[in-house]
PDB file of N, CA and C in Angstrom:
ATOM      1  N   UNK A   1     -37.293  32.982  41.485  1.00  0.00           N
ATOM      2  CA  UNK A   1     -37.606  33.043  40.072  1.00  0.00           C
ATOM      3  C   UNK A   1     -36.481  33.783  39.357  1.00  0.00           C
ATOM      4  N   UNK A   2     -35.749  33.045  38.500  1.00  0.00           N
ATOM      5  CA  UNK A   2     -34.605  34.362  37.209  1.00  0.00           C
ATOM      6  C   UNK A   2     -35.499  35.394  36.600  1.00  0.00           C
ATOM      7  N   UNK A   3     -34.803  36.044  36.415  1.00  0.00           N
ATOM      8  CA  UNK A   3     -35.611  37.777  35.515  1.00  0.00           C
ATOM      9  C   UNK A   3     -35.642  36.598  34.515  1.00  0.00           C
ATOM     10  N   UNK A   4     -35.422  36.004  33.322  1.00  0.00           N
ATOM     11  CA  UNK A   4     -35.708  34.985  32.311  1.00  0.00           C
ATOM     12  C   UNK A   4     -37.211  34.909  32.176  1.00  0.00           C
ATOM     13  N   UNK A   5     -37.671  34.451  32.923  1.00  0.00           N
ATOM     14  CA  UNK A   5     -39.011  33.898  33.669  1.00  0.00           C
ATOM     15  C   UNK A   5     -40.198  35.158  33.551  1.00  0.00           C
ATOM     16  N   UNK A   6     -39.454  35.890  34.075  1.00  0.00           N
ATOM     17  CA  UNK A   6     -40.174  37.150  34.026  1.00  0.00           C
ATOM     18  C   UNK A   6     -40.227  38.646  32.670  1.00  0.00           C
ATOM     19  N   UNK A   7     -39.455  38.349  32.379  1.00  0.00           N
ATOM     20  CA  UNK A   7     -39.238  39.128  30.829  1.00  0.00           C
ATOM     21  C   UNK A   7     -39.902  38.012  29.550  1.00  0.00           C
ATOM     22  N   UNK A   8     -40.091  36.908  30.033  1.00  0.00           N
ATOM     23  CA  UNK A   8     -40.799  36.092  28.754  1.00  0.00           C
ATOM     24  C   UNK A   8     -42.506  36.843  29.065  1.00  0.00           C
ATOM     25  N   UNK A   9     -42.715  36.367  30.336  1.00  0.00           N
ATOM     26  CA  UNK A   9     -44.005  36.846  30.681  1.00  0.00           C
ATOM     27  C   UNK A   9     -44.486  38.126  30.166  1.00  0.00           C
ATOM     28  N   UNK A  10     -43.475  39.434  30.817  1.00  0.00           N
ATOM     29  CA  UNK A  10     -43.746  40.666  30.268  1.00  0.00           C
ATOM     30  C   UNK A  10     -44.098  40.688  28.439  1.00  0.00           C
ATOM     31  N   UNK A  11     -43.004  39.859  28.089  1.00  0.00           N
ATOM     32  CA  UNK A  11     -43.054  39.915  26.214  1.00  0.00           C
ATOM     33  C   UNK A  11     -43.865  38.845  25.498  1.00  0.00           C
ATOM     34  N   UNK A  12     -45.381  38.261  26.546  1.00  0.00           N
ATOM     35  CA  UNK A  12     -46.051  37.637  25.860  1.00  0.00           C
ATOM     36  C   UNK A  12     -45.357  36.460  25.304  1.00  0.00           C
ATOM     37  N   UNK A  13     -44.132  35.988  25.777  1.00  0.00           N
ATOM     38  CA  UNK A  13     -43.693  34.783  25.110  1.00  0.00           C
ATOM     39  C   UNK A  13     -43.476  33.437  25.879  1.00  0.00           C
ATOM     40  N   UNK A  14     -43.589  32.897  24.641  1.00  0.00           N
ATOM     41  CA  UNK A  14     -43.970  31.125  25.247  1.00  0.00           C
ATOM     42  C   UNK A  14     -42.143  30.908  25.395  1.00  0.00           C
ATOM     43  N   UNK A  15     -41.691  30.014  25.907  1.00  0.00           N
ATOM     44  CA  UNK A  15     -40.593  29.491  26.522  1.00  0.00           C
ATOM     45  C   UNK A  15     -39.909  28.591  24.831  1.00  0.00           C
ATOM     46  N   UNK A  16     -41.468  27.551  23.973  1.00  0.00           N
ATOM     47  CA  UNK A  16     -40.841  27.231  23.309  1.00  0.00           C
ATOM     48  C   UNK A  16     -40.577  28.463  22.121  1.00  0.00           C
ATOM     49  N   UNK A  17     -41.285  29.519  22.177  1.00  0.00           N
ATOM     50  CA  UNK A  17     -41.255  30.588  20.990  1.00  0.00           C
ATOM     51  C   UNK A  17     -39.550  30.713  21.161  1.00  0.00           C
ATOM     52  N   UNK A  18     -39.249  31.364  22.963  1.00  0.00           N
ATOM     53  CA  UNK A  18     -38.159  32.218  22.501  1.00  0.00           C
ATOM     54  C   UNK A  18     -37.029  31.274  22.180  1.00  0.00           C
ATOM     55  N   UNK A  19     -37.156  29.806  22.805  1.00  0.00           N
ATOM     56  CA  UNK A  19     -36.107  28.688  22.095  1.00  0.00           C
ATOM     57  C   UNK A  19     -36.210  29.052  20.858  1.00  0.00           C
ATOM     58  N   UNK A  20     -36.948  29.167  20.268  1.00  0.00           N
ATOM     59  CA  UNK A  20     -37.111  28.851  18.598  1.00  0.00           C
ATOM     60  C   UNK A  20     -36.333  30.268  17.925  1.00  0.00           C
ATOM     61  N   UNK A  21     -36.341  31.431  18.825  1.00  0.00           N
ATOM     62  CA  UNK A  21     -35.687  32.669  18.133  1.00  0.00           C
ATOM     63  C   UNK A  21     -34.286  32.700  18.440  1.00  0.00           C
ATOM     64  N   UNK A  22     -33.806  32.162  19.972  1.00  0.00           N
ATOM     65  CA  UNK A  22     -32.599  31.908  20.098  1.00  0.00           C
ATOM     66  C   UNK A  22     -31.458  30.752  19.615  1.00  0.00           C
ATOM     67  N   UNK A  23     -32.211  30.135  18.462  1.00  0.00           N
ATOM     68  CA  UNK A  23     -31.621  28.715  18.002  1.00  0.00           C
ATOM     69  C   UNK A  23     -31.644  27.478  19.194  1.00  0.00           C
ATOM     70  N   UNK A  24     -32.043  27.592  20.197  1.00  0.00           N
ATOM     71  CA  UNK A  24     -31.947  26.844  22.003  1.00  0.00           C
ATOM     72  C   UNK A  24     -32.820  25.426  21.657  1.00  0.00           C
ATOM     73  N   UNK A  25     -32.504  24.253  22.270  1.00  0.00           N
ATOM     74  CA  UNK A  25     -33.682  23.480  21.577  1.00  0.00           C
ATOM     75  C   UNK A  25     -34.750  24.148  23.083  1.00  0.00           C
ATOM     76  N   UNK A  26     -35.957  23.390  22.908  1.00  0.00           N
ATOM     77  CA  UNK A  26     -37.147  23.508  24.179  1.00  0.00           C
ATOM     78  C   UNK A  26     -36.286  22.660  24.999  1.00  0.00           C
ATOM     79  N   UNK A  27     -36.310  21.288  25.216  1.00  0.00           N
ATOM     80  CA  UNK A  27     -35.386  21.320  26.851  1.00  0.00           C
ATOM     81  C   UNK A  27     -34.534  21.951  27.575  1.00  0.00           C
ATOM     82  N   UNK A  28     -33.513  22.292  27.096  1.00  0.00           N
ATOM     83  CA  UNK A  28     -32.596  23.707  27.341  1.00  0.00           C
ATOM     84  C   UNK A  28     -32.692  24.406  27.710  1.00  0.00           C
ATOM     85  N   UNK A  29     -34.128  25.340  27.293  1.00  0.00           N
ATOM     86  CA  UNK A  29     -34.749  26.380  27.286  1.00  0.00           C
ATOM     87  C   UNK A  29     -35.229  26.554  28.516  1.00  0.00           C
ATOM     88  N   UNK A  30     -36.226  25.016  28.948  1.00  0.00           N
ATOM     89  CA  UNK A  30     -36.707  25.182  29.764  1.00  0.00           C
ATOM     90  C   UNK A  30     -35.660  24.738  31.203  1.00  0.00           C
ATOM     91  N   UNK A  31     -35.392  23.923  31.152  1.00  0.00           N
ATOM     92  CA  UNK A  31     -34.065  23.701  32.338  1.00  0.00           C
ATOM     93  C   UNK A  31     -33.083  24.965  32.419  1.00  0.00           C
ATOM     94  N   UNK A  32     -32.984  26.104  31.271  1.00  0.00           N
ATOM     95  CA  UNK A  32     -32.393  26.988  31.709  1.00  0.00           C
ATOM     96  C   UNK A  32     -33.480  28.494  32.293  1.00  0.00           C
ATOM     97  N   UNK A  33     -34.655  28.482  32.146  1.00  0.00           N
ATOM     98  CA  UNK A  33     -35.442  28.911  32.581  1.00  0.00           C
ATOM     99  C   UNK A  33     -35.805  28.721  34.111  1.00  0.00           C
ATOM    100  N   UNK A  34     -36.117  27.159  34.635  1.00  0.00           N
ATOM    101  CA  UNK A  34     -35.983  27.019  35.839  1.00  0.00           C
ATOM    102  C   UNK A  34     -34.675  26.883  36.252  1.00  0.00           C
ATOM    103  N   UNK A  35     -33.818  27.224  36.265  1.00  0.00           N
ATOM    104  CA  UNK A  35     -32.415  27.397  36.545  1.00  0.00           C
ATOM    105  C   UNK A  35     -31.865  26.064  36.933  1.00  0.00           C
ATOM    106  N   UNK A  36     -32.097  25.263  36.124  1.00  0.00           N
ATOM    107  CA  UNK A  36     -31.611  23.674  36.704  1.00  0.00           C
ATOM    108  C   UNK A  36     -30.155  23.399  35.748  1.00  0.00           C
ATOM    109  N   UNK A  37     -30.119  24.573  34.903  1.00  0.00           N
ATOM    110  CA  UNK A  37     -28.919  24.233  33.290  1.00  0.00           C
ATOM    111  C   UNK A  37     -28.430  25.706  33.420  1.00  0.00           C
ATOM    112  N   UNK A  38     -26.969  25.977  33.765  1.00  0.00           N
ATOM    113  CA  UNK A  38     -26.701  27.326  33.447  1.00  0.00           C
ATOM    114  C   UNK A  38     -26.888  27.870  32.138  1.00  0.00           C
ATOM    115  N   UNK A  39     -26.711  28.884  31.646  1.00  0.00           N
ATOM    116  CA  UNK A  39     -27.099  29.081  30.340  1.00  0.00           C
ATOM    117  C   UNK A  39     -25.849  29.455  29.742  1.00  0.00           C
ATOM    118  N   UNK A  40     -24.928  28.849  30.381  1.00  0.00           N
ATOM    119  CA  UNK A  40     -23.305  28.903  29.122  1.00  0.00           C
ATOM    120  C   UNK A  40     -23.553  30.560  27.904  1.00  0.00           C
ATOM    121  N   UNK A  41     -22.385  31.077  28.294  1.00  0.00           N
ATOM    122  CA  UNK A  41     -21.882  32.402  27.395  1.00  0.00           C
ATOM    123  C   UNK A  41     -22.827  32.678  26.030  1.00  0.00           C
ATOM    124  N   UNK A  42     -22.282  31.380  24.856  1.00  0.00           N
ATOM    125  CA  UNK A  42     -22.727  31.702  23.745  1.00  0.00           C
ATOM    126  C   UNK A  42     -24.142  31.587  23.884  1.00  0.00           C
ATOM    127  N   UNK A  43     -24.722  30.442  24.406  1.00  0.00           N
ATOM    128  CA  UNK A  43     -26.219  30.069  24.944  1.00  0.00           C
ATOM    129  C   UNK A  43     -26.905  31.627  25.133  1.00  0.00           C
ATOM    130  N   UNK A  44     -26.349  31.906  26.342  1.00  0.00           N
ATOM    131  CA  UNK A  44     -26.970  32.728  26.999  1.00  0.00           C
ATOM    132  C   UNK A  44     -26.967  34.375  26.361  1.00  0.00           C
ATOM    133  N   UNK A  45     -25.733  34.640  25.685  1.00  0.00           N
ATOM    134  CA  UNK A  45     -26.201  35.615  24.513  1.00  0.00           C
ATOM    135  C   UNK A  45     -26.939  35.743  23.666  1.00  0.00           C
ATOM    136  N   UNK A  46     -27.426  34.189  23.377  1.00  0.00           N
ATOM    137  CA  UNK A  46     -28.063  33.767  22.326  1.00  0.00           C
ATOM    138  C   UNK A  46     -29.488  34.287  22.512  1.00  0.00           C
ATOM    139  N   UNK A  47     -29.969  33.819  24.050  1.00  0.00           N
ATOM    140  CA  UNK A  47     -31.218  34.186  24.787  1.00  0.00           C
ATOM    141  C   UNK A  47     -31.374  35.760  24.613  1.00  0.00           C
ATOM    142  N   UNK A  48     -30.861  36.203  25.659  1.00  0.00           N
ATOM    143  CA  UNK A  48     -30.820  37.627  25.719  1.00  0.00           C
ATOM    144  C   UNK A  48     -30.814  38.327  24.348  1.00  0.00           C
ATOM    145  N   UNK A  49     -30.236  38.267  23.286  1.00  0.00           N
ATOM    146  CA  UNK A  49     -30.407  39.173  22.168  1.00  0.00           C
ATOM    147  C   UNK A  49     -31.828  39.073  21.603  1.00  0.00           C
ATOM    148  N   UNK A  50     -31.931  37.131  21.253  1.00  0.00           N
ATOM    149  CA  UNK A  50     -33.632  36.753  20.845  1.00  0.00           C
ATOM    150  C   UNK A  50     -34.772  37.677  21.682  1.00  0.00           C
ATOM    151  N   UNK A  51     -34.246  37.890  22.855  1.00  0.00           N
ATOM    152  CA  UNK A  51     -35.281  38.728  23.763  1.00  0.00           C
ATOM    153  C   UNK A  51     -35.316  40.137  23.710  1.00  0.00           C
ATOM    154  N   UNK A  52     -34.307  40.583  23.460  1.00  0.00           N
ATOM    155  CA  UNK A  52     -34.082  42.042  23.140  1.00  0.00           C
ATOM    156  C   UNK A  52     -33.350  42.732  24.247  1.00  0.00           C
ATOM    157  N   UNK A  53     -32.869  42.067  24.727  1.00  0.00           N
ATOM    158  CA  UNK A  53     -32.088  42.366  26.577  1.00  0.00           C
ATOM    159  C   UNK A  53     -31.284  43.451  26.268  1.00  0.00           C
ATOM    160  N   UNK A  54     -31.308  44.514  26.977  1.00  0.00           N
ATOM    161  CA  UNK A  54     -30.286  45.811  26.828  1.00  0.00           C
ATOM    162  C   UNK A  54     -29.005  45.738  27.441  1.00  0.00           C
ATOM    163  N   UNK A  55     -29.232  45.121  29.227  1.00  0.00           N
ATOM    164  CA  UNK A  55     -28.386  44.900  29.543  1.00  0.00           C
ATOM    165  C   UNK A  55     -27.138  43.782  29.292  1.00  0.00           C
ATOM    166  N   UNK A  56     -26.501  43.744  30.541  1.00  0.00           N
ATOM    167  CA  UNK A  56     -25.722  42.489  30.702  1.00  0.00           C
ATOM    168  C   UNK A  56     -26.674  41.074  30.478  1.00  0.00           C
ATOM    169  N   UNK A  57     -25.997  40.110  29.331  1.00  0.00           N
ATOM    170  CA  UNK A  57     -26.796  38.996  29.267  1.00  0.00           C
ATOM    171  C   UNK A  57     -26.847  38.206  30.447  1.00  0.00           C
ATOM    172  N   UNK A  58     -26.032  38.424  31.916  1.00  0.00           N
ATOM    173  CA  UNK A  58     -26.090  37.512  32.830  1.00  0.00           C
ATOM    174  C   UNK A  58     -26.990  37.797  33.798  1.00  0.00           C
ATOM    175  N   UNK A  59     -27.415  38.972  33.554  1.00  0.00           N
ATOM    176  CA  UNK A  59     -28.673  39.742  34.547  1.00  0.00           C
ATOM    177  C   UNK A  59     -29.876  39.425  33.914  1.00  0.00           C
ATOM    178  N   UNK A  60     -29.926  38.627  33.065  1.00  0.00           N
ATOM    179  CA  UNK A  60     -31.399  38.094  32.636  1.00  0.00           C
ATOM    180  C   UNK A  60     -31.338  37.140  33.364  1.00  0.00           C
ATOM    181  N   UNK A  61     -30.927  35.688  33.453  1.00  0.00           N
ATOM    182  CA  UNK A  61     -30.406  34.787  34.653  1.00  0.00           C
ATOM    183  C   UNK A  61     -30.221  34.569  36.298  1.00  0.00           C
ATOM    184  N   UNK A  62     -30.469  35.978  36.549  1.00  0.00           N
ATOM    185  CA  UNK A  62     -30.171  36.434  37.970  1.00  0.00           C
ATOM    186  C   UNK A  62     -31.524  36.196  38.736  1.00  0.00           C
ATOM    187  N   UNK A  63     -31.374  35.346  40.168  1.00  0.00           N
ATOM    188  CA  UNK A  63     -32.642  35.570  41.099  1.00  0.00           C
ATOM    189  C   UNK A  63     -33.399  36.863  41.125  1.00  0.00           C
ATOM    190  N   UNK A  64     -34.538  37.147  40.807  1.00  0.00           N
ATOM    191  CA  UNK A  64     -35.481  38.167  41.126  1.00  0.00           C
ATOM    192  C   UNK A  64     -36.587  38.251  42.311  1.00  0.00           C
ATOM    193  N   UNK A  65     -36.839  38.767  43.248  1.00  0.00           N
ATOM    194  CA  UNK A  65     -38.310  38.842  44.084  1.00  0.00           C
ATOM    195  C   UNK A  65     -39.199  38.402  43.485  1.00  0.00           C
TER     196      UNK A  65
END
């Protein structure tokens, strides 16, 4: 599972919500959620800020337990 997956969960959010805060369309979102679509730089900053990510935006993306 990506931390992605798991920080939507923690923040009560739907997959198409946080597309909708990160400008992402929903397919995207979700193919980059199940890790089938990398989530490319600007993309993936895009995610991480909509989410409120402190860290590195590539450690939201990263395999988790």
């Amino acid at each position: 599972m990506l931390r992605i997956k798991r920080v939507l969960r923690e923040k009560g959010l739907s997959q198409s919500k946080a597309a909708r805060l990160a400008d992402v369309n929903d397919t995207s979102m979700s193919r980059i959620v199940r890790g089938v679509e990398p989530p490319f730089p600007r993309r993936g900053k895009r995610i991480a800020d909509a989410l409120g990510w402190e860290g590195d935006w590539r450690e939201l993306f990263e395999e988790v337990g």
